[in-house]
Structure formats: C-alpha cells, structure tokens
N, C-alpha and C. Protein backbone atom coordinates (compact mmCIF):
# COMPACT_ATOMS: atom_id res chain seq x y z
N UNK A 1 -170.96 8.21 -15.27
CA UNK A 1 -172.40 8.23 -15.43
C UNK A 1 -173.09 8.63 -14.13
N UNK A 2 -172.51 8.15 -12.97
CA UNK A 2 -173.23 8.59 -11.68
C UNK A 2 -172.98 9.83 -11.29
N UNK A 3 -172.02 10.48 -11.98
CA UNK A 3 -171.88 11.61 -11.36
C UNK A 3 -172.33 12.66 -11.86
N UNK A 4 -172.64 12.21 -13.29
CA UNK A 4 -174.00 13.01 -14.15
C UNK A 4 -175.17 13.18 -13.48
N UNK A 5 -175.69 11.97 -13.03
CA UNK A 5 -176.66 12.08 -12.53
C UNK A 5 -177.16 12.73 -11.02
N UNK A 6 -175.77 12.90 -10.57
CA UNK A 6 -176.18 13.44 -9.53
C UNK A 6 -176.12 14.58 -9.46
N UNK A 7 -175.28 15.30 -10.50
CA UNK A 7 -174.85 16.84 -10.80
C UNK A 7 -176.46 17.50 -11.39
N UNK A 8 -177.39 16.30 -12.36
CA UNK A 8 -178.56 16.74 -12.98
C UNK A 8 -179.70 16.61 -12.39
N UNK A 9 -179.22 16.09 -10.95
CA UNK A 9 -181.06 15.84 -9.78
C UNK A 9 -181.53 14.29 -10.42
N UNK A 10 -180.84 13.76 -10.85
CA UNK A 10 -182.04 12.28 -11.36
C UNK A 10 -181.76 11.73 -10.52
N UNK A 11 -182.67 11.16 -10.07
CA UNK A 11 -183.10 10.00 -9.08
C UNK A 11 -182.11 8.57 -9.55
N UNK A 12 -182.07 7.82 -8.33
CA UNK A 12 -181.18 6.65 -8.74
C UNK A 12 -182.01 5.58 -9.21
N UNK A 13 -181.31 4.64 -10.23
CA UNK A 13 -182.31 4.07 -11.06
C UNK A 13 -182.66 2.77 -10.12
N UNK A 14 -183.91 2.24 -10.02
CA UNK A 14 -184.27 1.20 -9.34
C UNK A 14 -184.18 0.08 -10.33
N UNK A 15 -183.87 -1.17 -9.17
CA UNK A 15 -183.71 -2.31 -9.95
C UNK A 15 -184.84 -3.39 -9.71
N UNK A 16 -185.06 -4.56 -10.68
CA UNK A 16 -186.57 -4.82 -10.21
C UNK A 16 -187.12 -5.23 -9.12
N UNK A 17 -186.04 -5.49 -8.42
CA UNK A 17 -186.72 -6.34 -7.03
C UNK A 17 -187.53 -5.06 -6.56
N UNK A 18 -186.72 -4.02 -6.60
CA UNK A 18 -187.34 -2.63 -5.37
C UNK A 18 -188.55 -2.11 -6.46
N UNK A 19 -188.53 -2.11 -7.96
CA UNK A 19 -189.77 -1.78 -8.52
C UNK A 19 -190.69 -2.80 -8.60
N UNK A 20 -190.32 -3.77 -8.28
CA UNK A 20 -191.61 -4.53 -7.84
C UNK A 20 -192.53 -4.89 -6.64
N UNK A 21 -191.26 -4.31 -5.50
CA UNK A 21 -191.68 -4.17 -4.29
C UNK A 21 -192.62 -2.98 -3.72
N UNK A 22 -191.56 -1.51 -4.45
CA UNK A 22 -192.14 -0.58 -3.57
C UNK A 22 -193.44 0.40 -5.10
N UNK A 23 -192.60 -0.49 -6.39
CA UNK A 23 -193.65 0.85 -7.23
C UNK A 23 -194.37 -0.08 -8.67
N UNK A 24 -194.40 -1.10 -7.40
CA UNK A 24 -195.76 -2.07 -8.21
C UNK A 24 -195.38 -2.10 -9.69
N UNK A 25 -194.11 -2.35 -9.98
CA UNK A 25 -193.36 -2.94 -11.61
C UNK A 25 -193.45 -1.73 -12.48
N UNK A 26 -193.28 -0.55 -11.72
CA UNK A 26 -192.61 0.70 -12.74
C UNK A 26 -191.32 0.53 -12.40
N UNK A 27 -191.34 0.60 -14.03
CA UNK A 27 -189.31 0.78 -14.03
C UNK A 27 -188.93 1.61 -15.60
N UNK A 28 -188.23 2.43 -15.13
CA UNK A 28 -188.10 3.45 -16.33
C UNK A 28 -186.93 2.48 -17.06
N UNK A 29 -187.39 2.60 -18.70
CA UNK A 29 -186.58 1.98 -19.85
C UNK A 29 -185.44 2.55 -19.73
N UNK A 30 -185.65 3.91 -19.76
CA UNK A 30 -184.26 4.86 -19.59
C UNK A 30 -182.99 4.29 -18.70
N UNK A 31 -183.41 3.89 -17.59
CA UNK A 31 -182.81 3.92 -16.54
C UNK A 31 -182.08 2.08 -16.07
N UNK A 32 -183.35 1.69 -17.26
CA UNK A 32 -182.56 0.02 -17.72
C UNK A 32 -181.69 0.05 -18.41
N UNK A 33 -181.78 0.81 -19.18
CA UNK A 33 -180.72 0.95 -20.48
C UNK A 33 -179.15 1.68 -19.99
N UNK A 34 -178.99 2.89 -19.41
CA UNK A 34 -178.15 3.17 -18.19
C UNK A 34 -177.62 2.03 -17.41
N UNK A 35 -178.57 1.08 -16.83
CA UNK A 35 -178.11 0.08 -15.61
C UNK A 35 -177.32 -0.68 -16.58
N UNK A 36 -177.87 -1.16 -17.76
CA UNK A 36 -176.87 -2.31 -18.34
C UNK A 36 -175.77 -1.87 -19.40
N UNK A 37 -176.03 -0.36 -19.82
CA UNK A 37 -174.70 -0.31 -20.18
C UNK A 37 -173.40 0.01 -19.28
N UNK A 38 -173.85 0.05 -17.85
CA UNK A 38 -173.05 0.48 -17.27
C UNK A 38 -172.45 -1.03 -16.89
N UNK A 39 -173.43 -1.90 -16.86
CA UNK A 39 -172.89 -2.96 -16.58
C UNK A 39 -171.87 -3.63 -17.58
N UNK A 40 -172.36 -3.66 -18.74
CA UNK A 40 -171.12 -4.15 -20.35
C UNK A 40 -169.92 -3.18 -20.50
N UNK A 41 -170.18 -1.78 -19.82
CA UNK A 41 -168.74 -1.14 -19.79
C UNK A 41 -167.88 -1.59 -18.42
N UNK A 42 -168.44 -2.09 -17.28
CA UNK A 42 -167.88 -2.95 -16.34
C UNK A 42 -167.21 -4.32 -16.40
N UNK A 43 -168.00 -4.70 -17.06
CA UNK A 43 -167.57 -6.30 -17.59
C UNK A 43 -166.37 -6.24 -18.54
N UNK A 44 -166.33 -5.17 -19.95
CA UNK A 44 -165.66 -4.84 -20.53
C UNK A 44 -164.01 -4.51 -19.99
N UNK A 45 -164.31 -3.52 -19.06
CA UNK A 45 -162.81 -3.20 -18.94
C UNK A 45 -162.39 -4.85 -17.59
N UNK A 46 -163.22 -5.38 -17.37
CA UNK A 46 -162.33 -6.33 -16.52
C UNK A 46 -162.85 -6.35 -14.86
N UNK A 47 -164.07 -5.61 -14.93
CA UNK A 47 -164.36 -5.50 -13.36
C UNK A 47 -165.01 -6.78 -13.03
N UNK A 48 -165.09 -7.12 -11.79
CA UNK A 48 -165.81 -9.03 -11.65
C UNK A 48 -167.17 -8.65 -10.89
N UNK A 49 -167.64 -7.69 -11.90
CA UNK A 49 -169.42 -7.69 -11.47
C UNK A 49 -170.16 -8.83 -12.86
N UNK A 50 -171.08 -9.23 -12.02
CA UNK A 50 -171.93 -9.68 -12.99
C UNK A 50 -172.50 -9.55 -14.23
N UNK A 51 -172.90 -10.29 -14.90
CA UNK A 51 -173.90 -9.78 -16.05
C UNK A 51 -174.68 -10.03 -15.69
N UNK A 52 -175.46 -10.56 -14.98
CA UNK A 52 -176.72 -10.96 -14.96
C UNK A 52 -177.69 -9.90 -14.16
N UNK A 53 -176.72 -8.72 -13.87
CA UNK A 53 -177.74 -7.42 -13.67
C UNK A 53 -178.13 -6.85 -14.66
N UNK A 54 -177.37 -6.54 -15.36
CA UNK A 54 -178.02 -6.04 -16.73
C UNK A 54 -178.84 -6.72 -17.43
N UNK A 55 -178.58 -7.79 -17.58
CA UNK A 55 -179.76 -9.23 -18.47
C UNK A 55 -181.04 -8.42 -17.58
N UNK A 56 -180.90 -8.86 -16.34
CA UNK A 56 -182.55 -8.44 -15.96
C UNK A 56 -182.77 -7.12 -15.58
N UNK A 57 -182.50 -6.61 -15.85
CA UNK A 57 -182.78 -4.76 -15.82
C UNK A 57 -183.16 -4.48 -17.09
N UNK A 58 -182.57 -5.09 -17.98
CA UNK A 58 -183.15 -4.64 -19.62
C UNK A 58 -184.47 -5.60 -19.87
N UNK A 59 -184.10 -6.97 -19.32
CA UNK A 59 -185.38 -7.54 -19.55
C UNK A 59 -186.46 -7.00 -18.54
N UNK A 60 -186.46 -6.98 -17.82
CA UNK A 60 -187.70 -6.91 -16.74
C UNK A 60 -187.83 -5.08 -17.19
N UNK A 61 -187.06 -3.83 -17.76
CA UNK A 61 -187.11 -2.47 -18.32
C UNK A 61 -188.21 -2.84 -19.27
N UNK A 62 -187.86 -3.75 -20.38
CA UNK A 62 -188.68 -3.96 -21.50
C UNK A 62 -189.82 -4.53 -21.26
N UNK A 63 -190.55 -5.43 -20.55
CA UNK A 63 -191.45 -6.14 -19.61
C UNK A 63 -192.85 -4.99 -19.00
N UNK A 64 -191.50 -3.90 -18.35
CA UNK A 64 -192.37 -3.26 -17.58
C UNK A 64 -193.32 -2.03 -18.26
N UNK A 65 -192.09 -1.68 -19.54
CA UNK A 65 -192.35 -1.20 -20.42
C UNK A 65 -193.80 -1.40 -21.39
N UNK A 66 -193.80 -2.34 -21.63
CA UNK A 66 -194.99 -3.67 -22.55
C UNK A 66 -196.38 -3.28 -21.40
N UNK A 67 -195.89 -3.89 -20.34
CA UNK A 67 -197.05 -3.63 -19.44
C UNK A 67 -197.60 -2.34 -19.23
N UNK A 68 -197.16 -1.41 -19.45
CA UNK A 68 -197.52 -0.10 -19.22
C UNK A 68 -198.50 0.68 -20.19
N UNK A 69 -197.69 0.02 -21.46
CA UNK A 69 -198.29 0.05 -22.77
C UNK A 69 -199.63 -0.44 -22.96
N UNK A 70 -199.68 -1.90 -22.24
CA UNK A 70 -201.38 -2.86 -22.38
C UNK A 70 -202.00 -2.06 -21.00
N UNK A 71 -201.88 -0.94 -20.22
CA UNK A 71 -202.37 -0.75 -19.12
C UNK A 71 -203.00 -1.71 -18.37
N UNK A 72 -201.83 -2.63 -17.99
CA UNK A 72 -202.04 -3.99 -16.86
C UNK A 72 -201.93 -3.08 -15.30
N UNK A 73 -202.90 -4.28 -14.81
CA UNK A 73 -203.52 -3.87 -13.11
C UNK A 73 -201.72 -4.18 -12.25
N UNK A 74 -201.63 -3.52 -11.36
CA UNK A 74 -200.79 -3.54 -11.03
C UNK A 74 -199.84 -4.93 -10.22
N UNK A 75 -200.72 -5.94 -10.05
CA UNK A 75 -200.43 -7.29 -9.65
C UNK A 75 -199.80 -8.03 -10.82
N UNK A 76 -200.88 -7.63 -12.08
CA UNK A 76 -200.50 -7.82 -13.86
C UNK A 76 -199.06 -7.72 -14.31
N UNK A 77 -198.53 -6.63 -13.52
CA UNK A 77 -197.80 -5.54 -14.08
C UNK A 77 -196.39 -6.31 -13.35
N UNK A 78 -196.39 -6.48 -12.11
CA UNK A 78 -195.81 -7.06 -10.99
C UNK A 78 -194.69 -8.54 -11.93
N UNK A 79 -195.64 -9.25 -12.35
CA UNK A 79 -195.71 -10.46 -13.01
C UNK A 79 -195.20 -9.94 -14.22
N UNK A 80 -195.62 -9.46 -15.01
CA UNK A 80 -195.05 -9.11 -15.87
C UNK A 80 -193.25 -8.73 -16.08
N UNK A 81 -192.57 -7.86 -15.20
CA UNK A 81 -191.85 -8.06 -14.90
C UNK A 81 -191.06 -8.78 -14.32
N UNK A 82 -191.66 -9.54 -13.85
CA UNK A 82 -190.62 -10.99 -13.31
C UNK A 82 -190.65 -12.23 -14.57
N UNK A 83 -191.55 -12.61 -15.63
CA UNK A 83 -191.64 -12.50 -17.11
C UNK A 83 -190.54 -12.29 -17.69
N UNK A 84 -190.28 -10.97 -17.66
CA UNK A 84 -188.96 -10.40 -18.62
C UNK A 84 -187.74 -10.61 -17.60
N UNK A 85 -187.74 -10.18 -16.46
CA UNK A 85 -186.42 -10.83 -15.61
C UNK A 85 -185.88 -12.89 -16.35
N UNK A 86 -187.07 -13.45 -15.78
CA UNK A 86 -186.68 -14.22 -15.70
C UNK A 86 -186.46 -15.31 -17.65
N UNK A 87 -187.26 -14.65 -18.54
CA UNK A 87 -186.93 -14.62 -19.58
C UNK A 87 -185.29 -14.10 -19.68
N UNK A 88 -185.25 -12.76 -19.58
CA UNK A 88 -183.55 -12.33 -19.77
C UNK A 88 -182.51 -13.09 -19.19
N UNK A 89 -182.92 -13.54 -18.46
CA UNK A 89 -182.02 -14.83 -17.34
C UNK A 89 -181.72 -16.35 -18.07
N UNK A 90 -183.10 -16.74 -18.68
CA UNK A 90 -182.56 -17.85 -19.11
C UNK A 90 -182.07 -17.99 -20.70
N UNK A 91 -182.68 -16.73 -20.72
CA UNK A 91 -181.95 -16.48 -22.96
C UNK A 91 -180.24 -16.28 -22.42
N UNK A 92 -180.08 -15.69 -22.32
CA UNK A 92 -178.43 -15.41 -21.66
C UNK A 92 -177.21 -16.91 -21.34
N UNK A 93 -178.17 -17.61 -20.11
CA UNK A 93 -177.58 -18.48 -19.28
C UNK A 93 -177.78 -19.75 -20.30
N UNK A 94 -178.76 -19.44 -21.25
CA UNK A 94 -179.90 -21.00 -21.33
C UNK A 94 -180.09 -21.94 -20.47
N UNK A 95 -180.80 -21.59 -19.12
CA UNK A 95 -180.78 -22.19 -18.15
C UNK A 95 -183.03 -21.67 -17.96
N UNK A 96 -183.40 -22.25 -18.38
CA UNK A 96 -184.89 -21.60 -18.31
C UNK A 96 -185.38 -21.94 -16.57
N UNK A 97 -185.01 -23.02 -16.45
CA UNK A 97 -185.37 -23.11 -14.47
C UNK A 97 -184.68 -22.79 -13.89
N UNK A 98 -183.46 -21.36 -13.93
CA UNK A 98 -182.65 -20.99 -13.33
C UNK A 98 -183.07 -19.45 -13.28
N UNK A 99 -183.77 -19.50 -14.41
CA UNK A 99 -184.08 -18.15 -15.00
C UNK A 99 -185.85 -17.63 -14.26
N UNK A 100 -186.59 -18.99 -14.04
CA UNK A 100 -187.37 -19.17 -13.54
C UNK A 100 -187.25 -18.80 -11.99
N UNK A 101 -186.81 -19.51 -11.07
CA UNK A 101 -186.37 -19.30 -10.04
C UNK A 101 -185.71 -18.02 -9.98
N UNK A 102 -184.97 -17.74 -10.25
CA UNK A 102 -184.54 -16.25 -9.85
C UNK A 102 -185.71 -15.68 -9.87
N UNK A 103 -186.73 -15.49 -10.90
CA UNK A 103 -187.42 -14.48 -10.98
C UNK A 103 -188.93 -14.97 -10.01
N UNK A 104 -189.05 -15.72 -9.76
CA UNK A 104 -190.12 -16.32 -8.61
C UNK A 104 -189.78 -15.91 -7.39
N UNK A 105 -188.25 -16.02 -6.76
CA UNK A 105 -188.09 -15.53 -5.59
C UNK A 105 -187.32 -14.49 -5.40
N UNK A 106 -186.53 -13.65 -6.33
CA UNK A 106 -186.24 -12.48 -6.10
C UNK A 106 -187.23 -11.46 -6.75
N UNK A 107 -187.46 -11.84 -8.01
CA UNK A 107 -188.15 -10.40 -8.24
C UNK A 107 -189.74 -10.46 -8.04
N UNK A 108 -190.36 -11.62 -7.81
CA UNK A 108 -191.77 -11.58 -7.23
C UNK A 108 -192.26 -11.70 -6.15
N UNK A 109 -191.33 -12.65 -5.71
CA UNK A 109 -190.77 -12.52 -4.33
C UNK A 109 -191.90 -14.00 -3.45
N UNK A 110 -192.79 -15.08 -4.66
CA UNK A 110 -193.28 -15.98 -3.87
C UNK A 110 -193.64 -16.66 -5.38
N UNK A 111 -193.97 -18.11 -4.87
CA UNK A 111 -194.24 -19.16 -5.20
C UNK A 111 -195.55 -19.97 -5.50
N UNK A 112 -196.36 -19.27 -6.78
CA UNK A 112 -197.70 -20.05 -6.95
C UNK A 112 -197.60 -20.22 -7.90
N UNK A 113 -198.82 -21.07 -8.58
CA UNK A 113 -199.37 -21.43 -9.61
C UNK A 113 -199.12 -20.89 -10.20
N UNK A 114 -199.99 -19.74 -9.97
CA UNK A 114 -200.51 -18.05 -10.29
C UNK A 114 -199.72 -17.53 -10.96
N UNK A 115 -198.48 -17.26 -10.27
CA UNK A 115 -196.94 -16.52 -10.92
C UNK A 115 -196.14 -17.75 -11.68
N UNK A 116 -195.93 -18.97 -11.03
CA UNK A 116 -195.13 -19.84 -11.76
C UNK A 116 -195.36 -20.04 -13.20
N UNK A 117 -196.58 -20.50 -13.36
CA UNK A 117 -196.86 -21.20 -14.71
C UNK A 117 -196.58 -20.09 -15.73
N UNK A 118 -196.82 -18.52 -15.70
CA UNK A 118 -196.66 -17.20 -16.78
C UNK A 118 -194.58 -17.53 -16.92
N UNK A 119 -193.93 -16.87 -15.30
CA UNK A 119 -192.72 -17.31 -15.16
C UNK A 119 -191.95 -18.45 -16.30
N UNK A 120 -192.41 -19.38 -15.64
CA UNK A 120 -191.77 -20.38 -16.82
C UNK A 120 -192.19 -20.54 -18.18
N UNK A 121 -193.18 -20.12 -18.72
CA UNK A 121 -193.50 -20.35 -19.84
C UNK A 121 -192.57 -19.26 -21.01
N UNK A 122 -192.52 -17.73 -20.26
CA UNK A 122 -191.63 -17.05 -20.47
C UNK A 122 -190.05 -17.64 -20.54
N UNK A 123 -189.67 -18.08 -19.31
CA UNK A 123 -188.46 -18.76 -19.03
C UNK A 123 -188.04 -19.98 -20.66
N UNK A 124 -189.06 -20.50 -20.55
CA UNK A 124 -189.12 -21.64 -21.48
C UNK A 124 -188.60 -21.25 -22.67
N UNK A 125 -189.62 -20.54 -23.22
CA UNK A 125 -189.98 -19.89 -24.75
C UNK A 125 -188.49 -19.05 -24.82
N UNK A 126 -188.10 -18.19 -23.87
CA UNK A 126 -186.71 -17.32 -24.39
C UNK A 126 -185.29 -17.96 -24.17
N UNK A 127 -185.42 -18.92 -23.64
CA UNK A 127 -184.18 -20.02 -23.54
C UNK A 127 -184.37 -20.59 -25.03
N UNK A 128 -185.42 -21.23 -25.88
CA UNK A 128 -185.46 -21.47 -26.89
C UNK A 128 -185.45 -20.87 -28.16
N UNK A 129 -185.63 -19.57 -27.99
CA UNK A 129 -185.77 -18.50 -29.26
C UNK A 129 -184.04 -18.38 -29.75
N UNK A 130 -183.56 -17.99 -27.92
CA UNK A 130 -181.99 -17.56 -28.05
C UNK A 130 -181.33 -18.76 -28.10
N UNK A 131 -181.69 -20.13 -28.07
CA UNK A 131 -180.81 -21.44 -28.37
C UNK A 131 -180.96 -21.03 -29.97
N UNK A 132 -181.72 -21.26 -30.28
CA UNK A 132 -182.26 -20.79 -32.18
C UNK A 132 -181.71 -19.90 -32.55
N UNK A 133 -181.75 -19.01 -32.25
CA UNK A 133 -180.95 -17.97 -33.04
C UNK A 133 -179.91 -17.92 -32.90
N UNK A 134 -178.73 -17.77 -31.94
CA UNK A 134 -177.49 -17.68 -31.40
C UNK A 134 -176.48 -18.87 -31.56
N UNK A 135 -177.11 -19.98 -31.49
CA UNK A 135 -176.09 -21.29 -30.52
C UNK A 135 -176.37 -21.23 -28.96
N UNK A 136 -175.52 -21.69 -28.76
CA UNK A 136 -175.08 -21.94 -27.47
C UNK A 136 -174.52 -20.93 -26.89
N UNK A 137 -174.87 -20.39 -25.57
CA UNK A 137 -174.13 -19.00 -25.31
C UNK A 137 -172.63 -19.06 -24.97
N UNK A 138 -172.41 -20.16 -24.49
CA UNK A 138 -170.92 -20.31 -24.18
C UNK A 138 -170.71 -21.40 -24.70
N UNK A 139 -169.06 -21.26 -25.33
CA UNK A 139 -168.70 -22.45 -26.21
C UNK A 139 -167.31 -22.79 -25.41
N UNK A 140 -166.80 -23.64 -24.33
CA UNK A 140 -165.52 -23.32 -23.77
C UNK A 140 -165.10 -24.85 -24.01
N UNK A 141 -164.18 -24.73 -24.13
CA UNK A 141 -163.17 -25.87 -24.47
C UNK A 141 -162.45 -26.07 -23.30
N UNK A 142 -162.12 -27.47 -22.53
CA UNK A 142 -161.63 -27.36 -21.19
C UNK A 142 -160.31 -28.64 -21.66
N UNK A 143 -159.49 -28.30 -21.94
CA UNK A 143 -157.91 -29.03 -22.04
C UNK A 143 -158.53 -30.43 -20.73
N UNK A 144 -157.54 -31.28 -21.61
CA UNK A 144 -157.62 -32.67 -20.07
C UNK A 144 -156.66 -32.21 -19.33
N UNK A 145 -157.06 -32.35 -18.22
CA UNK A 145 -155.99 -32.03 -17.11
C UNK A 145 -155.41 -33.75 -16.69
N UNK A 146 -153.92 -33.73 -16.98
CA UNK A 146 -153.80 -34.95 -16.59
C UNK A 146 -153.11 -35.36 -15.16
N UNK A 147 -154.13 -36.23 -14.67
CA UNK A 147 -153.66 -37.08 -13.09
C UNK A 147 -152.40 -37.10 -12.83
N UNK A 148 -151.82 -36.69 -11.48
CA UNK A 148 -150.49 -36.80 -11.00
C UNK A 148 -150.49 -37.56 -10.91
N UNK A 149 -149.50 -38.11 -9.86
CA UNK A 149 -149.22 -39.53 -9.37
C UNK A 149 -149.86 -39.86 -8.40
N UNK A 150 -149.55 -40.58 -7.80
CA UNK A 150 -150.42 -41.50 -6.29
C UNK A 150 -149.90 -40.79 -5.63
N UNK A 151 -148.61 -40.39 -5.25
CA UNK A 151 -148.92 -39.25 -3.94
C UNK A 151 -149.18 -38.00 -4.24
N UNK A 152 -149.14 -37.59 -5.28
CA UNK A 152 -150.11 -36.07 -5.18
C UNK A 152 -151.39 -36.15 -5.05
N UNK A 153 -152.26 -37.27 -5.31
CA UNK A 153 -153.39 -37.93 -5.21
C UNK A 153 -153.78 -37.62 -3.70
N UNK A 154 -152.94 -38.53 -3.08
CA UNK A 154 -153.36 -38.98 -2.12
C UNK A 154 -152.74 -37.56 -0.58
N UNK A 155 -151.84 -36.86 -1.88
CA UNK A 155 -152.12 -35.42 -0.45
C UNK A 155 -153.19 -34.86 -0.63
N UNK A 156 -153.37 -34.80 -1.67
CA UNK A 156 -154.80 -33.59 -1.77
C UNK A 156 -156.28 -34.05 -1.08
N UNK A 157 -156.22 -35.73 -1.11
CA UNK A 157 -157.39 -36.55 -0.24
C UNK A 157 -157.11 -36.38 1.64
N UNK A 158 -155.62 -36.34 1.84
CA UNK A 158 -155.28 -35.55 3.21
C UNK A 158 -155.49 -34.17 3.46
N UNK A 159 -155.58 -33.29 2.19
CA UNK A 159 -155.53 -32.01 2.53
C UNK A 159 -156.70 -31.64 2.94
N UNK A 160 -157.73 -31.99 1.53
CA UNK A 160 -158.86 -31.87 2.04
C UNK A 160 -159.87 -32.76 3.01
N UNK A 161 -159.22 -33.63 3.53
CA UNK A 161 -159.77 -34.38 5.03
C UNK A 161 -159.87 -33.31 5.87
N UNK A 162 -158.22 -32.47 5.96
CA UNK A 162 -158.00 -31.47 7.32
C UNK A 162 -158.95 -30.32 6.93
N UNK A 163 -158.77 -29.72 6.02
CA UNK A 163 -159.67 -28.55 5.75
C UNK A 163 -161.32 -28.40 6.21
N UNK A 164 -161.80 -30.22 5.79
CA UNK A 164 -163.21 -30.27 6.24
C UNK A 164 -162.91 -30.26 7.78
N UNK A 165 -162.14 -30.74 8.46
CA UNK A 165 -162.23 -31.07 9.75
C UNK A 165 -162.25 -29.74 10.36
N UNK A 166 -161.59 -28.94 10.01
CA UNK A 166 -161.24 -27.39 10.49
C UNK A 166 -162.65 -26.66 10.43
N UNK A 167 -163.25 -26.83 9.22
CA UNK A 167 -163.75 -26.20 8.82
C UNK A 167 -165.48 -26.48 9.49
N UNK A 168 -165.58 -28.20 9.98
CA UNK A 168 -166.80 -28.59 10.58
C UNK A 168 -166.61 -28.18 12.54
N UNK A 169 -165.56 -27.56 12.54
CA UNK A 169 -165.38 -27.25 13.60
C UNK A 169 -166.81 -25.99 14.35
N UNK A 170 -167.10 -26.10 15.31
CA UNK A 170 -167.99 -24.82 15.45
C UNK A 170 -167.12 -23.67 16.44
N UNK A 171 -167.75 -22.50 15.90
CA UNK A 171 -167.36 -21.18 16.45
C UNK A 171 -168.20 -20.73 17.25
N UNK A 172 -167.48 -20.70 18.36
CA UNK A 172 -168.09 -20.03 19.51
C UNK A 172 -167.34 -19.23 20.33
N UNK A 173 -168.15 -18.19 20.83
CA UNK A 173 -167.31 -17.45 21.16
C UNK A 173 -166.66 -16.89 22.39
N UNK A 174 -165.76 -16.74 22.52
CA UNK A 174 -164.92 -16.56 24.11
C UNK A 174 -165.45 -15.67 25.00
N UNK A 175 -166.02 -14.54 24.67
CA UNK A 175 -166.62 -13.65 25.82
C UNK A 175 -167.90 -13.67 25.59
N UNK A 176 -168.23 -13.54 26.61
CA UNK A 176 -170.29 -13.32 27.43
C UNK A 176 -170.09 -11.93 26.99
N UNK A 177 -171.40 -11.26 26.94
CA UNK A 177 -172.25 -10.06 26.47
C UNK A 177 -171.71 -9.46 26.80
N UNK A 178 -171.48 -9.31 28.25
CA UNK A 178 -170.95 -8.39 29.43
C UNK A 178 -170.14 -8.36 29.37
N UNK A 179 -168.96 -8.89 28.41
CA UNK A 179 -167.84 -8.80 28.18
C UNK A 179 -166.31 -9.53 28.88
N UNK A 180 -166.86 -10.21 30.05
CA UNK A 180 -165.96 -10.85 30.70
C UNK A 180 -165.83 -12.35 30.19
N UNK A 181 -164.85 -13.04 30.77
CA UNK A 181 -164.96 -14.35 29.80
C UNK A 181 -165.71 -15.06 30.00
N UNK A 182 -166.08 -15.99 28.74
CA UNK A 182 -167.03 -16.88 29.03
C UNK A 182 -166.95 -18.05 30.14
N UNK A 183 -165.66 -18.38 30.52
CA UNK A 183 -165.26 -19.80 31.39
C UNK A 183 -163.96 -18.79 32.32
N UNK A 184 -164.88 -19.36 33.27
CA UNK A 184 -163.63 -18.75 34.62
C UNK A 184 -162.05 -19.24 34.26
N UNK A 185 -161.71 -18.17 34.47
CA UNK A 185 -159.93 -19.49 34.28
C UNK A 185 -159.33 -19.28 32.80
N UNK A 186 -159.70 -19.00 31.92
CA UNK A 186 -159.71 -19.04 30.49
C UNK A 186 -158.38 -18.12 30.03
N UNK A 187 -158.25 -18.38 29.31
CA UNK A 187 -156.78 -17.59 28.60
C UNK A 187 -157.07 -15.94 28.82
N UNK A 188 -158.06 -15.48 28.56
CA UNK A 188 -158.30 -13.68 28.60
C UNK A 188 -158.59 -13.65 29.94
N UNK A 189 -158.30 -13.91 31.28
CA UNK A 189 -158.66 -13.84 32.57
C UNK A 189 -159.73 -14.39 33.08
N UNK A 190 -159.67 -13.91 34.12
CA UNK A 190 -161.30 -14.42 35.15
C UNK A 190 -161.51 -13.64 34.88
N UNK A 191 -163.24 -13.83 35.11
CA UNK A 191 -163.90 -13.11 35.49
C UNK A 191 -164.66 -12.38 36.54
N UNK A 192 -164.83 -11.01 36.68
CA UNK A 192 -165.19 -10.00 37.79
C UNK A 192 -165.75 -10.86 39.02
C-alpha cells in the first residue's frame, strides 16, 4: 500500500494527533480507511502493532468527516474529533475513561470542562451502544494456575527481592563531558 502511494504522489496519511494539531481536525476518510485496513491486515498476519490505531483513525476519520459536513468552527471541529477518537477507543476496549483520556491528552491535547464533558459523554454513550450490541469485546478464559510448593514460592519472593534491588540501583555515569573519567583513579584511567 505504501508503495502505491508513493509511486502515485499521495501525501502520507495523517493521524489525529497531527490533524488536530497542525490542520485544525481535517482528516481525509480515505486515508482513515487505508490507516486501518492496513492496520487489520497487520494484526491479521501476526505483526504486534496495535489496534488501537485503527479504532481511532476510523473513529476520529468519521468524526472529522460529520464535522465537515455540519461546517463546525475549527476549535468545533478539533473536539469533534477527539469525540470519535475517544468514542472508537472505548466501544472497542469498553473502557469509556480510558477512551476518554486518551482522547483529552493525546488527541486534544488538554484538560477542561470545555473538552471533557463532550469527550466523555461520547466515551460513555459508545462503550454502551457496543456493550449492547456485541457483548463483551473480549471473552478469555484464564485456566487456574496451580501454586508450587514452598520453595518455588519462596525463590521467586528472592528473585524478585534481587531484581528490585538491581533495578532501584541508580545509573550514573563514568565519564565527565570532556570525556575523561569522572573520579581520578577509576578503572578507565586518570584523568589529563
């Protein structure tokens, strides 16, 4: 698909953060529809990209779409698409304050009244349409995993003791700017 497009001069398709940033919530349908099938033929054969680019490229495509249609002011328009982002986010996930948040701070990029209350109400309403119609989006069955014994127990409470300890360790680093070592004397030489 990309190499169509580059053989035919089309421009690369923007995703909403950058059409809401740089072209005030234009976003070509075309080019949503492209983004997410490229994404379900990714997911499909086994690649470990997300879905949740496509969820909001088609939602916030269709959004921007709508808005274009009611000739909304471009702040309107802005919102509007973070609306359909964050709608497509939580119909998918059924997660409506997950769906919310994403679309408050990535694709609108701030936190008011103003934007929240449209955000979630969207968020709300399409987490509930797609609980209704669908089920549940994921149905997974998780086998009991059954408890070892007391000492496999009790390595894995040692293992991960050491790991945190390693891991709360801080990194700092052995050479100054200038490149010589940080502490006279030090394993990589003195310094000049």
């Amino acid at each position: 698909m990309e190499w169509s497009r580059r053989r035919w001069n089309i421009p690369n398709a923007a995703d909403p953060v950058e059409a809401n940033a740089l072209r005030g919530g234009n976003l070509s349908l075309r080019d949503s529809l492209v983004v997410s099938g490229q994404t379900l033929i990714s997911n499909g054969c086994g690649a470990s990209v997300g879905l949740e680019a496509g969820y909001t490229q088609i939602g916030a495509g269709a959004a921007s779409l709508l808005g274009r249609w009611l000739n909304l002011r471009r702040n309107d328009l802005r919102l509007m698409v973070g609306c359909g982002a964050a709608g497509a986010i939580a119909a998918a996930f059924n997660a409506p304050l997950t769906g919310a948040f994403y679309a408050c701070e990535l694709i609108v990029g701030v936190y008011s009244v103003g934007s929240a209350a449209p955000i979630l109400a969207a968020s709300i309403s399409a987490a509930f349409v797609a609980s209704h119609m669908s089920g549940a989006p994921y149905s997974l069955e998780v086998p009991a995993v059954p408890l070892g014994s007391f000492t496999q127990s009790a390595a894995l409470v040692v293992l991960a003791s050491l790991i945190s300890l390693v891991a709360s360790q801080p990194c700092t680093p052995r050479l100054s700017p200038s490149g010589s070592s940080a502490k006279s004397g030090s394993r990589y030489g003195s310094s000049p």
